[in-house]
C-alpha atoms as a PDB file:
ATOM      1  CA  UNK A   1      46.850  77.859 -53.162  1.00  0.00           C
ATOM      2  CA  UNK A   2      44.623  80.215 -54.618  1.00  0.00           C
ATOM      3  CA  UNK A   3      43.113  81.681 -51.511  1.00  0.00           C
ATOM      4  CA  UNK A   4      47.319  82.223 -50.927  1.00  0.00           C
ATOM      5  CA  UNK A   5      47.483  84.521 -54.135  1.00  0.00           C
ATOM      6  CA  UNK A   6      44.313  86.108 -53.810  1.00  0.00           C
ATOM      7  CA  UNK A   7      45.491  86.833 -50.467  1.00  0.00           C
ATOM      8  CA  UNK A   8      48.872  88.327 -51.976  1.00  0.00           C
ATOM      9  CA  UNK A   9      47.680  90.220 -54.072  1.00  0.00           C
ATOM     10  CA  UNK A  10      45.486  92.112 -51.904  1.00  0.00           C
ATOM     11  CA  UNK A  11      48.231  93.825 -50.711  1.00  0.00           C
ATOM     12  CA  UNK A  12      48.961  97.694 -51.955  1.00  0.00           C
ATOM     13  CA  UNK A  13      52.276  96.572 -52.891  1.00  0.00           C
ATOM     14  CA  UNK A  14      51.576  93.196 -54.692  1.00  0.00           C
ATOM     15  CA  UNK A  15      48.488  94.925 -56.642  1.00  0.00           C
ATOM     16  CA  UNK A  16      50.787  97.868 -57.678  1.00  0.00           C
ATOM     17  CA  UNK A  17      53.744  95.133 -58.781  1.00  0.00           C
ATOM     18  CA  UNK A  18      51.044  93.254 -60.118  1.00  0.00           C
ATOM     19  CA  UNK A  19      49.602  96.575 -62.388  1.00  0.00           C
ATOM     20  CA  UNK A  20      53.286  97.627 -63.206  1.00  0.00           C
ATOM     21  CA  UNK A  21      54.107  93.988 -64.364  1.00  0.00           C
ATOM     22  CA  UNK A  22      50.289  93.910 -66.773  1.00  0.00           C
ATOM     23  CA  UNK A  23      51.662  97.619 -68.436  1.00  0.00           C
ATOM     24  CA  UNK A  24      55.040  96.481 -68.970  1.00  0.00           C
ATOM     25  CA  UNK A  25      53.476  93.175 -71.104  1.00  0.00           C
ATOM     26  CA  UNK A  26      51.265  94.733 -72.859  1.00  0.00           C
ATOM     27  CA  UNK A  27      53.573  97.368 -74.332  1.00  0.00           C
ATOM     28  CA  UNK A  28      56.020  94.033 -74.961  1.00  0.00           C
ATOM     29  CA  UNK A  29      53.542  92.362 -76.709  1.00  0.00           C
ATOM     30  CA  UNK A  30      51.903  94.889 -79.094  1.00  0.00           C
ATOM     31  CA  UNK A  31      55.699  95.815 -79.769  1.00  0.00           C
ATOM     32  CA  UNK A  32      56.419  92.318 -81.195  1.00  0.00           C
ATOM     33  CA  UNK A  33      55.727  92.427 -84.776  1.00  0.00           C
ATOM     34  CA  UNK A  34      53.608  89.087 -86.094  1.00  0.00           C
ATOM     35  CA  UNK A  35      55.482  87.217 -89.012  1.00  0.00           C
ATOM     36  CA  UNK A  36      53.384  87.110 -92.304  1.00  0.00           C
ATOM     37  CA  UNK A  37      52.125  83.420 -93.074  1.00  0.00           C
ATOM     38  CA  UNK A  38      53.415  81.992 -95.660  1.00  0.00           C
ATOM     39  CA  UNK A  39      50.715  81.221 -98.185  1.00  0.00           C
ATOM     40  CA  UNK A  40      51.271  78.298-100.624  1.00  0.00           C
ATOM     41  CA  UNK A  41      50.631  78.462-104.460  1.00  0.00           C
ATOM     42  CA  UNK A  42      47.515  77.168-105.534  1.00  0.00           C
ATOM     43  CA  UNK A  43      48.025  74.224-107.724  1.00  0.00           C
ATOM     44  CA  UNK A  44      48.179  74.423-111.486  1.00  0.00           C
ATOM     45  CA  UNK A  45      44.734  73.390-113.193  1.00  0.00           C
ATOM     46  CA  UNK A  46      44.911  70.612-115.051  1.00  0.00           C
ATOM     47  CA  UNK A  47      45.124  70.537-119.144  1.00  0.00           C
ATOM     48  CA  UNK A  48      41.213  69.548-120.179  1.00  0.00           C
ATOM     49  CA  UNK A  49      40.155  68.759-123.625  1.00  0.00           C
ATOM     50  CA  UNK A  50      38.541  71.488-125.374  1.00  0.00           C
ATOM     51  CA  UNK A  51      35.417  71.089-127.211  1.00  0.00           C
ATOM     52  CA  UNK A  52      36.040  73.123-130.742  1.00  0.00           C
ATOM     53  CA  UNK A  53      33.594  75.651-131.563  1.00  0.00           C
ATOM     54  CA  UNK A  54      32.992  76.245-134.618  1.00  0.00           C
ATOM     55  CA  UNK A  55      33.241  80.417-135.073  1.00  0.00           C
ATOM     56  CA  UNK A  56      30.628  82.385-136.478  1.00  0.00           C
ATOM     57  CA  UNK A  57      31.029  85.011-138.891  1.00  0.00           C
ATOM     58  CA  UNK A  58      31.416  88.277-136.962  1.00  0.00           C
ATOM     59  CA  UNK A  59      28.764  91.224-137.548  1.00  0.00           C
ATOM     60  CA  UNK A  60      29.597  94.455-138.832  1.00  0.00           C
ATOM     61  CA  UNK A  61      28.624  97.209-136.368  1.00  0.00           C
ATOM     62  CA  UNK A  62      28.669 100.394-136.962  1.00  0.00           C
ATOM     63  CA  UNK A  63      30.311 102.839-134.557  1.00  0.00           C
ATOM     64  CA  UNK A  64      28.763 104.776-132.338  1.00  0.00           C
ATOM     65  CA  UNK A  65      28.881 108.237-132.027  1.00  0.00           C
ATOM     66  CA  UNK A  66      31.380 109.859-129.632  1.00  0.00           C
ATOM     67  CA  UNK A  67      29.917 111.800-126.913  1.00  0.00           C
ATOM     68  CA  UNK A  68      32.104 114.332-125.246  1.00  0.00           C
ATOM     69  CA  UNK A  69      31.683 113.272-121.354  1.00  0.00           C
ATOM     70  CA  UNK A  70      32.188 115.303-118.490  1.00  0.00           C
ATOM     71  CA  UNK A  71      35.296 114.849-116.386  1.00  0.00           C
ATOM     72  CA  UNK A  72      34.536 112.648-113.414  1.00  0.00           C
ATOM     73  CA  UNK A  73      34.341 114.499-110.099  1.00  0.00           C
ATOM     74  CA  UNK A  74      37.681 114.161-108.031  1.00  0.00           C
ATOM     75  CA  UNK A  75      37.394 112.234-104.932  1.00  0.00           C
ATOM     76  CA  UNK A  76      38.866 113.485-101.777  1.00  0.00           C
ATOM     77  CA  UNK A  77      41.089 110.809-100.114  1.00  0.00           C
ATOM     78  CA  UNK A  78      40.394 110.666 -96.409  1.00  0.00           C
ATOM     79  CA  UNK A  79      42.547 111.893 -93.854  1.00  0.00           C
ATOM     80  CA  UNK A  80      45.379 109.591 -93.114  1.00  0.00           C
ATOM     81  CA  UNK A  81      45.036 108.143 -89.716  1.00  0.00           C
ATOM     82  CA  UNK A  82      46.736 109.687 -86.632  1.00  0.00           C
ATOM     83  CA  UNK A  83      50.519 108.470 -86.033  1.00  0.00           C
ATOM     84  CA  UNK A  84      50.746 105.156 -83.067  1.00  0.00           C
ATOM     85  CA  UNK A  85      53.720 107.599 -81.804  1.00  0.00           C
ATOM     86  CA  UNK A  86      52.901 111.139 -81.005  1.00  0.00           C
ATOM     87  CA  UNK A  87      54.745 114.151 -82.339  1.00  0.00           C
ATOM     88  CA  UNK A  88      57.082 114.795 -79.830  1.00  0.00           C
ATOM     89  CA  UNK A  89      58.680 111.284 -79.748  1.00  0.00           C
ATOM     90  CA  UNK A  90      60.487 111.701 -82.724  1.00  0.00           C
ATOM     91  CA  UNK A  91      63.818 112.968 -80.716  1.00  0.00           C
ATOM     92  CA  UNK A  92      65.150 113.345 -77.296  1.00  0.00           C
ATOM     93  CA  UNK A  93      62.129 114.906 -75.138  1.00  0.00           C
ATOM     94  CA  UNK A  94      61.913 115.902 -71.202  1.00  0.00           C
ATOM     95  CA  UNK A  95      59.920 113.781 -69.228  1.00  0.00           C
ATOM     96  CA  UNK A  96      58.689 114.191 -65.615  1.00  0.00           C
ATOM     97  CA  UNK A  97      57.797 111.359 -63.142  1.00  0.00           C
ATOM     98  CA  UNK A  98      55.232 111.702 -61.197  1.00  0.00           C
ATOM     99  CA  UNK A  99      54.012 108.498 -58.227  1.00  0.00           C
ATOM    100  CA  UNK A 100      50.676 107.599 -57.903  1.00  0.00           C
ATOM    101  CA  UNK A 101      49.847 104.895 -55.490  1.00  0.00           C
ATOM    102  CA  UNK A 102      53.065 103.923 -55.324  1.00  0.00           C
ATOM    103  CA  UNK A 103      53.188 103.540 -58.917  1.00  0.00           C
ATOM    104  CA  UNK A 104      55.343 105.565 -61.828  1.00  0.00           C
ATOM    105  CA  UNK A 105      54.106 107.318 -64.265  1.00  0.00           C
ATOM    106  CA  UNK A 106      55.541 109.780 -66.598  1.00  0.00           C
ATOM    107  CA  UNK A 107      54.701 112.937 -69.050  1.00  0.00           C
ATOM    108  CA  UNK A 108      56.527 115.102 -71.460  1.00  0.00           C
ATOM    109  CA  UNK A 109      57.534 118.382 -70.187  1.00  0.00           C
ATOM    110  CA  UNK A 110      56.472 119.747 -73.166  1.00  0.00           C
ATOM    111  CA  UNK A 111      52.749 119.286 -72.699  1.00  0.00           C
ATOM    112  CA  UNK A 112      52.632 119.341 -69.029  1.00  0.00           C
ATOM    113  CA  UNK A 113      50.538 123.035 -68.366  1.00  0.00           C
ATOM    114  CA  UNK A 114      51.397 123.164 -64.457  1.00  0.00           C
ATOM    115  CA  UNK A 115      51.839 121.645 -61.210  1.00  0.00           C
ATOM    116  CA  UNK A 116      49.495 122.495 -58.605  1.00  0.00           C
ATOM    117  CA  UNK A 117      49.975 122.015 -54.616  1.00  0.00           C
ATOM    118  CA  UNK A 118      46.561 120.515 -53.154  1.00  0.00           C
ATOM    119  CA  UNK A 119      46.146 123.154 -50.364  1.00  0.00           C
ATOM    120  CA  UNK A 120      42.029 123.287 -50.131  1.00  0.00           C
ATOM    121  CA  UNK A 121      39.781 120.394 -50.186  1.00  0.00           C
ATOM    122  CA  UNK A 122      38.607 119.616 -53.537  1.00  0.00           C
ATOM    123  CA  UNK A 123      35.144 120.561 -54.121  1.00  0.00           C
ATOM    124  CA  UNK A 124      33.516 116.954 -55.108  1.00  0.00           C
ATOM    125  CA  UNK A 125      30.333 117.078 -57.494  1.00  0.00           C
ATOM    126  CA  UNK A 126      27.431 115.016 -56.938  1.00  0.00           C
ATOM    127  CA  UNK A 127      26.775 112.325 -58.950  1.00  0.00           C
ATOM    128  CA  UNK A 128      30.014 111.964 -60.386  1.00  0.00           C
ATOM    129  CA  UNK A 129      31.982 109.366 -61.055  1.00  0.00           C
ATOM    130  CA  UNK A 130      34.785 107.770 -58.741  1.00  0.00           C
ATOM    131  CA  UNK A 131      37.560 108.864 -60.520  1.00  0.00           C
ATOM    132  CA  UNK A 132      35.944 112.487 -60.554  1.00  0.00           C
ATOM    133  CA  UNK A 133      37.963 114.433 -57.477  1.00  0.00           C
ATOM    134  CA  UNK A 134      35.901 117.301 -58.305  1.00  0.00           C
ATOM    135  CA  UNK A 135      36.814 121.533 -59.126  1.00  0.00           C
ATOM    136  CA  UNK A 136      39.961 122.779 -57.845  1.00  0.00           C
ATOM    137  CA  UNK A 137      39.172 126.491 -57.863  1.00  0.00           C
ATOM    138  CA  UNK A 138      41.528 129.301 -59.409  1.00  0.00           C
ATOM    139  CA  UNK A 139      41.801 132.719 -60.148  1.00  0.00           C
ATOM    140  CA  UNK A 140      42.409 131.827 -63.954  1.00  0.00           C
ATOM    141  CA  UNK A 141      40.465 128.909 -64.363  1.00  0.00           C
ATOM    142  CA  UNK A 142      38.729 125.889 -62.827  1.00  0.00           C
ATOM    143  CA  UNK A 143      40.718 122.750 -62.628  1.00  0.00           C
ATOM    144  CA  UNK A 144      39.060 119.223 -62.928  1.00  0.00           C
ATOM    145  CA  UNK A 145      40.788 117.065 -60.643  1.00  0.00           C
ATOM    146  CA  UNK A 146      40.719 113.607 -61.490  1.00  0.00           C
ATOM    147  CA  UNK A 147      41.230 110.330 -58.982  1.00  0.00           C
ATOM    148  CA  UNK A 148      44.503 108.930 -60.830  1.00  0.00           C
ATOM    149  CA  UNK A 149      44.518 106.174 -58.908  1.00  0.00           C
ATOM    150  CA  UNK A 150      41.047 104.879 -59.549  1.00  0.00           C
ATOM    151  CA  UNK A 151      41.192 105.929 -63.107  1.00  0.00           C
ATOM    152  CA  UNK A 152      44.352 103.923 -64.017  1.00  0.00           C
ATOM    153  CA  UNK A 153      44.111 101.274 -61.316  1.00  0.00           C
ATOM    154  CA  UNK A 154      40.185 100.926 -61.669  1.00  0.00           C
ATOM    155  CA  UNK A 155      39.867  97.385 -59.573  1.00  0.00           C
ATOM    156  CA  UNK A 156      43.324  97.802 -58.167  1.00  0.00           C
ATOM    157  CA  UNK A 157      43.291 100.860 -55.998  1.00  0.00           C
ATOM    158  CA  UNK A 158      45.023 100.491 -52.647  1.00  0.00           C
ATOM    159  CA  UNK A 159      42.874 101.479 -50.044  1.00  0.00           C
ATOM    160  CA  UNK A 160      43.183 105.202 -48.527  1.00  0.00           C
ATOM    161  CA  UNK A 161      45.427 106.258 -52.265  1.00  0.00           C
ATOM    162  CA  UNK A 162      43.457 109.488 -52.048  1.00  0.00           C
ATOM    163  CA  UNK A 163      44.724 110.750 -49.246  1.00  0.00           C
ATOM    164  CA  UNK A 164      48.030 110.794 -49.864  1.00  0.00           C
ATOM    165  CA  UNK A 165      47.549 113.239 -53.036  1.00  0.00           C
ATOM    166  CA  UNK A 166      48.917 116.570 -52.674  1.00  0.00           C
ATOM    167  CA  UNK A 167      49.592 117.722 -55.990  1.00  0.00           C
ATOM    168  CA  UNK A 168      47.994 118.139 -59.610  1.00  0.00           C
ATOM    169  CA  UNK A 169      49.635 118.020 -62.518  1.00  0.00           C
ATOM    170  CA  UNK A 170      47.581 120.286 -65.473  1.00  0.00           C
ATOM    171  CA  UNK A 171      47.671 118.273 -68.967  1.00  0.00           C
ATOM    172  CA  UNK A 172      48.602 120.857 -71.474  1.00  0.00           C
ATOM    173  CA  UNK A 173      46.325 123.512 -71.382  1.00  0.00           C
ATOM    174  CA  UNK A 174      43.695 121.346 -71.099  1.00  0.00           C
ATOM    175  CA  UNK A 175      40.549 121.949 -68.138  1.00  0.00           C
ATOM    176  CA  UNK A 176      41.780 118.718 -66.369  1.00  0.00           C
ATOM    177  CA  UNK A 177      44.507 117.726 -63.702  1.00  0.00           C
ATOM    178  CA  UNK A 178      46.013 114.225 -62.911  1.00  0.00           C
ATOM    179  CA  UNK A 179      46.014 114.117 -59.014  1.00  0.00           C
ATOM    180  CA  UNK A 180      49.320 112.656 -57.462  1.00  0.00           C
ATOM    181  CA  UNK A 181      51.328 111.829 -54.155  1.00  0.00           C
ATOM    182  CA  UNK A 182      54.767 113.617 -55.075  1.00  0.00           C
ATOM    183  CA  UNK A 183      56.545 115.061 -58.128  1.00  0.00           C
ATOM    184  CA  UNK A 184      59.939 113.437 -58.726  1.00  0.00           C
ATOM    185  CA  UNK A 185      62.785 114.994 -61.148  1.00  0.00           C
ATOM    186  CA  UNK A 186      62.829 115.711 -64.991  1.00  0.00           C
ATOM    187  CA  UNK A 187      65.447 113.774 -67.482  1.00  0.00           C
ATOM    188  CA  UNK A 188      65.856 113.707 -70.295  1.00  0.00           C
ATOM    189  CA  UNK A 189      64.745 110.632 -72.988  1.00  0.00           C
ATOM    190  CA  UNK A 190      65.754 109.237 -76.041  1.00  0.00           C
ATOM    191  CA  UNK A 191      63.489 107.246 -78.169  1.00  0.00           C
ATOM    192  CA  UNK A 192      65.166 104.066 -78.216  1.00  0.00           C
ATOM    193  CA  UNK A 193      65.092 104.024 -74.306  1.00  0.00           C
ATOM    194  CA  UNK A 194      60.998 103.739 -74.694  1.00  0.00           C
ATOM    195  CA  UNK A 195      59.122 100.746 -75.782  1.00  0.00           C
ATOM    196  CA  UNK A 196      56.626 102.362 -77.619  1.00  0.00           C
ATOM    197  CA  UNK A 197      53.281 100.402 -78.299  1.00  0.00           C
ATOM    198  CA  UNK A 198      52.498  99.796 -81.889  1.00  0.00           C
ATOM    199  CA  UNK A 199      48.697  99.328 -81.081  1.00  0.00           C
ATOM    200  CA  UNK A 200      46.172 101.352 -78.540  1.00  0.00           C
ATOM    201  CA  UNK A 201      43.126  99.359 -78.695  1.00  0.00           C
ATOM    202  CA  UNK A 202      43.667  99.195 -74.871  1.00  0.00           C
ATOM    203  CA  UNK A 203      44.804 101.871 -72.692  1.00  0.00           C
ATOM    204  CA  UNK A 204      45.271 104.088 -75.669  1.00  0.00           C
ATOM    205  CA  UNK A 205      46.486 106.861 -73.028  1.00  0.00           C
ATOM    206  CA  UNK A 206      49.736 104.343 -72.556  1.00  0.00           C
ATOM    207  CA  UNK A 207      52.364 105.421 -75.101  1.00  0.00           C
ATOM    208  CA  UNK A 208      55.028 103.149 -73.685  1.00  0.00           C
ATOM    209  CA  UNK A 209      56.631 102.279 -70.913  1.00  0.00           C
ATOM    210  CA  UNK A 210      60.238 103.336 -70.052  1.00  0.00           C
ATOM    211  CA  UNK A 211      61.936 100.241 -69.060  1.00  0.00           C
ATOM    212  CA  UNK A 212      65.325 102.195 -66.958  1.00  0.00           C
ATOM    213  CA  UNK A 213      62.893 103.961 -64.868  1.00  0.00           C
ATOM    214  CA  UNK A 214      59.909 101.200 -64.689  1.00  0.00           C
ATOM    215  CA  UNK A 215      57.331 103.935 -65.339  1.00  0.00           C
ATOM    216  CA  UNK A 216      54.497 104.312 -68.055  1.00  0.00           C
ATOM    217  CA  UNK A 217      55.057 107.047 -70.296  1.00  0.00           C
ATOM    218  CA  UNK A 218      51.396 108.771 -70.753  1.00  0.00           C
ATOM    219  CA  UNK A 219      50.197 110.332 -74.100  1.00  0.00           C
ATOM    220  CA  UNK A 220      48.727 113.695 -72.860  1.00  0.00           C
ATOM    221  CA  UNK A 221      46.808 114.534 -75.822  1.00  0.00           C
ATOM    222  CA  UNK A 222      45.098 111.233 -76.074  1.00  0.00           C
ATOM    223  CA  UNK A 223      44.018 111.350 -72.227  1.00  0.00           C
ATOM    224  CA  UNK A 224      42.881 114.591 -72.128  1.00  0.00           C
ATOM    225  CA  UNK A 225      40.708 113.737 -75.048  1.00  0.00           C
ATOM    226  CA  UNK A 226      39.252 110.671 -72.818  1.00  0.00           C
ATOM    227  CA  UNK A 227      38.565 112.159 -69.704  1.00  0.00           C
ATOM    228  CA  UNK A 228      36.543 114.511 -71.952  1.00  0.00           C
ATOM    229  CA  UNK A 229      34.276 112.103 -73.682  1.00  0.00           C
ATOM    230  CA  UNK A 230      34.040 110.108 -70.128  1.00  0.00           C
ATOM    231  CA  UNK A 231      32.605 113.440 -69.046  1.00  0.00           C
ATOM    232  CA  UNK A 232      30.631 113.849 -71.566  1.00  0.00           C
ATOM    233  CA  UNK A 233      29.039 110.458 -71.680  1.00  0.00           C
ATOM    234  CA  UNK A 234      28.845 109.895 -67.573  1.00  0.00           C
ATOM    235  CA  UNK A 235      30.984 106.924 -67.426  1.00  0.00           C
ATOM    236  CA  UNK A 236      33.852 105.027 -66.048  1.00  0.00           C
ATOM    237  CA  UNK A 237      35.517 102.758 -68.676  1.00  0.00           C
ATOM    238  CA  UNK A 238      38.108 105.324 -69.511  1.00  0.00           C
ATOM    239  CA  UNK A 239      40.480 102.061 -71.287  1.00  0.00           C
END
């Protein structure tokens, strides 16, 4: 029975059901908020004879001088942490859905920098990691291309996924690019129609998933920032 679902699963289409179904639940579960416990009263000491003492006369002291003291040095307070839901989620935002792998995936039109066509092979760099396409080349800038596939489906990919990219999508204005098979349209989003995750101590790149449109909404900012210290550090765990 297991071989059976092993076997299942090993499909493109199972693995990318499989992957959709694992994002959906874990921006369903960190949404569910955890009831406080209910903590009982600790029980009333008991009354315990007291032993009288008998009092001693209390000594005169003199008082002390007053010294003037300098006011105590004022404390910054640290920063207040950064916001579960990014800026732009606040109100109705664009949103563009992109496929990779057969999966969904969407970003806010308002931090998306470009869309690229994939017209020249991507020059790879040695000793990079999988999820590293490589430099697309331009007359403004180089691009980093990165695997999409492999970097969100690390374990999952369907075989041949990367050669069925022919586009990449710039995050913000950002050095790096999410390779992709196709581009799909732009709507338009309201922030009750997203289940936004309450916690990102895994996949903090996942801001929620859009439930109408079975896609993950992606937080640019936050992903740029870890393909940058996965580049920085030479390695793969990008979660």
């Amino acid at each position: 029975m297991a071989d059976k679902k092993m076997a299942q699963l090993a499909t493109p289409d199972a693995a990318i059901a499989s992957y959709l179904d694992e994002l959906l639940h874990t921006a369903t579960s960190s949404a569910q908020v955890q009831e406080p416990e209910q903590v009982q009263p600790a029980p009333e000491p008991k009354n315990e004879a007291r032993t009288r003492v008998r009092e001693k006369p209390a000594e005169i002291v003199k008082p002390a001088e007053i010294v003037k003291s300098e006011p105590a040095p004022v404390i910054e307070k640290a920063p207040p942490e950064p916001p579960t839901r990014p800026d732009w989620s606040h109100g109705p935002f664009e949103c563009l859905i992109f496929t990779v792998a057969g999966l969904q995936l969407a970003v806010p039109l308002v931090l998306l920098g470009a869309i690229h066509r994939i017209e020249e092979e991507i020059r790879p760099i040695p000793g990079s990691p999988r999820w590293y396409m490589g430099i697309r080349p331009d007359r403004d800038h180089n691009l980093r291309v990165v695997d999409t596939a492999e970097w969100i489906m690390a374990g999952r990919v369907p075989a041949g996924a990367r050669d069925n990219y022919r586009f990449v999508i710039r995050l913000d204005d950002s050095d790096w690019g999410l390779a992709c098979d196709d581009v799909a349209q732009s709507f338009t989003l309201k922030p009750d129609e997203v289940r936004w995750r309450t916690a990102r101590s895994k996949r903090p790149w996942l801001a929620g998933t859009v439930i109408d449109h079975m896609c993950a909404l992606i937080d640019v900012r936050t992903m740029a920032h870890l393909l940058v210290r996965a580049e920085r550090e030479h390695h793969l765990d990008l979660s």
